[in-house]
C-alpha atoms as a PDB file:
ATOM      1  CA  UNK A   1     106.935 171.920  57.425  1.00  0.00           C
ATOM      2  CA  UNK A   2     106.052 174.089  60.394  1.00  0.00           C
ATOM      3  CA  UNK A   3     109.539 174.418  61.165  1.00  0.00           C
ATOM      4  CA  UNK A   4     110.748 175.694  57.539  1.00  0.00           C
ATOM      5  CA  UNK A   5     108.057 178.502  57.835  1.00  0.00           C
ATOM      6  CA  UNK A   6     109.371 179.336  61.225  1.00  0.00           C
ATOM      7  CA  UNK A   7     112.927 179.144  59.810  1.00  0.00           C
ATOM      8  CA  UNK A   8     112.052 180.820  56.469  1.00  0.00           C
ATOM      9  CA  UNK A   9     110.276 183.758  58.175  1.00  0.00           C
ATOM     10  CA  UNK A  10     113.026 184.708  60.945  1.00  0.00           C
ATOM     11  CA  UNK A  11     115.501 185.068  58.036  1.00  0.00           C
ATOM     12  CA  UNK A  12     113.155 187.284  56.313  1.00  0.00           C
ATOM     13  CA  UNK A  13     112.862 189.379  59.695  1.00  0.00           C
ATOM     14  CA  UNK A  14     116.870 189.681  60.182  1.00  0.00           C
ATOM     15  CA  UNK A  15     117.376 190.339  56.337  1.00  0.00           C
ATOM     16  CA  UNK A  16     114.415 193.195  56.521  1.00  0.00           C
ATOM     17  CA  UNK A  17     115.615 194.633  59.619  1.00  0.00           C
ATOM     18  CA  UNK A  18     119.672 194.674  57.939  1.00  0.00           C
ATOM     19  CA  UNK A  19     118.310 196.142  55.012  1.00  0.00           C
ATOM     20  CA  UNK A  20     116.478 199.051  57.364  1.00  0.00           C
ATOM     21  CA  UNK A  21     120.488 199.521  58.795  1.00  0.00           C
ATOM     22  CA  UNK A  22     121.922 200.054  55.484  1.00  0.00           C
ATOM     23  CA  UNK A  23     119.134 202.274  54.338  1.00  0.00           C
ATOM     24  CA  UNK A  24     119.139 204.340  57.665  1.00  0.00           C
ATOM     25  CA  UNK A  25     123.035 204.634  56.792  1.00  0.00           C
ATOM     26  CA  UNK A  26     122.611 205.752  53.493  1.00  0.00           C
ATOM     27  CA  UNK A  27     119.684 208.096  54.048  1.00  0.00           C
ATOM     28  CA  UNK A  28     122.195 209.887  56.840  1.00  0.00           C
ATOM     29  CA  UNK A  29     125.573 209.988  54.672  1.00  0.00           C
ATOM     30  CA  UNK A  30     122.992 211.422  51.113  1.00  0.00           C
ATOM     31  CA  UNK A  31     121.622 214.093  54.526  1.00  0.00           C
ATOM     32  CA  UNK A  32     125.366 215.110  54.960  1.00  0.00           C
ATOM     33  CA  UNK A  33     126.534 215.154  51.359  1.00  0.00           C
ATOM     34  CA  UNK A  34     123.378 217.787  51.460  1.00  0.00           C
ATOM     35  CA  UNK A  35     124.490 219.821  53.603  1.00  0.00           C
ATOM     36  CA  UNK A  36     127.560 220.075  53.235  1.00  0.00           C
ATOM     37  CA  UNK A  37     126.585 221.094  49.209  1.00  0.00           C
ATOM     38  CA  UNK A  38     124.685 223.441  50.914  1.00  0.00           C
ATOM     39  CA  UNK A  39     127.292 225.221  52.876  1.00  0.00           C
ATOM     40  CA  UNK A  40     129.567 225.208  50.358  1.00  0.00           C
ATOM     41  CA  UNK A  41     127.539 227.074  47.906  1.00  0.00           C
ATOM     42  CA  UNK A  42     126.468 229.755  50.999  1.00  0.00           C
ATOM     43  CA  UNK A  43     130.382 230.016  51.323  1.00  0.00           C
ATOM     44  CA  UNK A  44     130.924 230.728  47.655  1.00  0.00           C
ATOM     45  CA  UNK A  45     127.848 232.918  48.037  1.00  0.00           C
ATOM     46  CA  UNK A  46     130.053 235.521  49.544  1.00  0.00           C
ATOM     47  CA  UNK A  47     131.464 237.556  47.103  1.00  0.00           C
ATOM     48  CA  UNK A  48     134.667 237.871  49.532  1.00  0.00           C
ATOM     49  CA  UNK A  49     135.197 234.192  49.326  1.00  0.00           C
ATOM     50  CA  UNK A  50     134.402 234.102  45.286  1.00  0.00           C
ATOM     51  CA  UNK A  51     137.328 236.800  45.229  1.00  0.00           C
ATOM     52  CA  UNK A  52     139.693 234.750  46.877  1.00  0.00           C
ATOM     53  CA  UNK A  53     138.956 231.460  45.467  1.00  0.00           C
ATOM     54  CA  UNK A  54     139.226 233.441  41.784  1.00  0.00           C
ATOM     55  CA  UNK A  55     142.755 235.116  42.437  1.00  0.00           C
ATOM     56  CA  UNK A  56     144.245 231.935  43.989  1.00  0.00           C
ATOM     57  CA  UNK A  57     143.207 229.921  40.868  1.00  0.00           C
ATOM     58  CA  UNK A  58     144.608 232.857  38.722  1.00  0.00           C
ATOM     59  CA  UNK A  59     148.213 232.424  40.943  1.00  0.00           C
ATOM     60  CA  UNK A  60     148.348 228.818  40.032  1.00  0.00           C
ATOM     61  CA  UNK A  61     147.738 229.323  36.582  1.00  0.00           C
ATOM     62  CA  UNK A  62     150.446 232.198  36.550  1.00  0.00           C
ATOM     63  CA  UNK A  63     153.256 229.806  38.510  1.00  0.00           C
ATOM     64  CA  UNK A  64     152.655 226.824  35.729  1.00  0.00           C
ATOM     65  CA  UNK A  65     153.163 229.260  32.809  1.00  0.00           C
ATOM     66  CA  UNK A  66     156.220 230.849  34.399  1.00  0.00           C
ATOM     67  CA  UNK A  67     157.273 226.942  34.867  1.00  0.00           C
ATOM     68  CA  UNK A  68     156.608 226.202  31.529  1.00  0.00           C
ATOM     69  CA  UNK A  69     158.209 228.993  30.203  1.00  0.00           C
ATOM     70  CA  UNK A  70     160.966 228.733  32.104  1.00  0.00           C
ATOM     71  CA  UNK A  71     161.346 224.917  30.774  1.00  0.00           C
ATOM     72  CA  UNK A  72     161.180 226.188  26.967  1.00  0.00           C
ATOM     73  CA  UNK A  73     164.134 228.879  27.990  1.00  0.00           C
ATOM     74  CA  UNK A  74     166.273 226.267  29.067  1.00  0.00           C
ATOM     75  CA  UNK A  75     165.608 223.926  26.101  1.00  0.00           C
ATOM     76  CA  UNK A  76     165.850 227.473  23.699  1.00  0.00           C
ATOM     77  CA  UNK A  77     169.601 227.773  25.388  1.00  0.00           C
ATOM     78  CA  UNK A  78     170.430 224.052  25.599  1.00  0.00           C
ATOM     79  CA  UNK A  79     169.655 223.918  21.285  1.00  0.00           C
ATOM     80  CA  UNK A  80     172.063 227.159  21.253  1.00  0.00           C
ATOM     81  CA  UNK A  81     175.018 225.830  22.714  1.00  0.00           C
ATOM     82  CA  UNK A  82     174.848 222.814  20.677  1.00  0.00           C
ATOM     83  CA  UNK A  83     175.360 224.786  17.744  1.00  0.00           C
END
């Protein structure tokens, strides 16, 4: 009996101090996803950087609509010539 308490209590030590590991680990990566939240939202603080970030969304938005419209050009003169 004396040896299943032994037994029983060393695999409650190892499991306690694995579970402190994976805690540690997660408490450090939720400290980095933090920060780096943090910086990000200091970076888009700067109204330079908000500028930026604007117009290049605005150019990609610009290029898919000249793609698209492009597209319905060629389809407008592809349904022409079949007539």
């Amino acid at each position: 009996m004396a040896n299943f308490l032994k037994k029983a209590f060393r695999d409650m030590k190892e499991s306690a101090k694995a579970q402190h590991e994976v805690d540690k680990a997660q408490f450090a990566a939720v400290k980095a996803e933090s920060k780096a939240q943090w910086e990000e939202a200091k970076a888009n603080a700067n109204p330079e950087n908000m500028k930026k970030k604007m117009q290049a969304e605005r150019d990609a938005q610009v290029a898919e609509a000249n793609e698209r419209k492009a597209a319905a050009e060629a389809r407008i003169s592809e349904a022409k010539s079949k007539q």
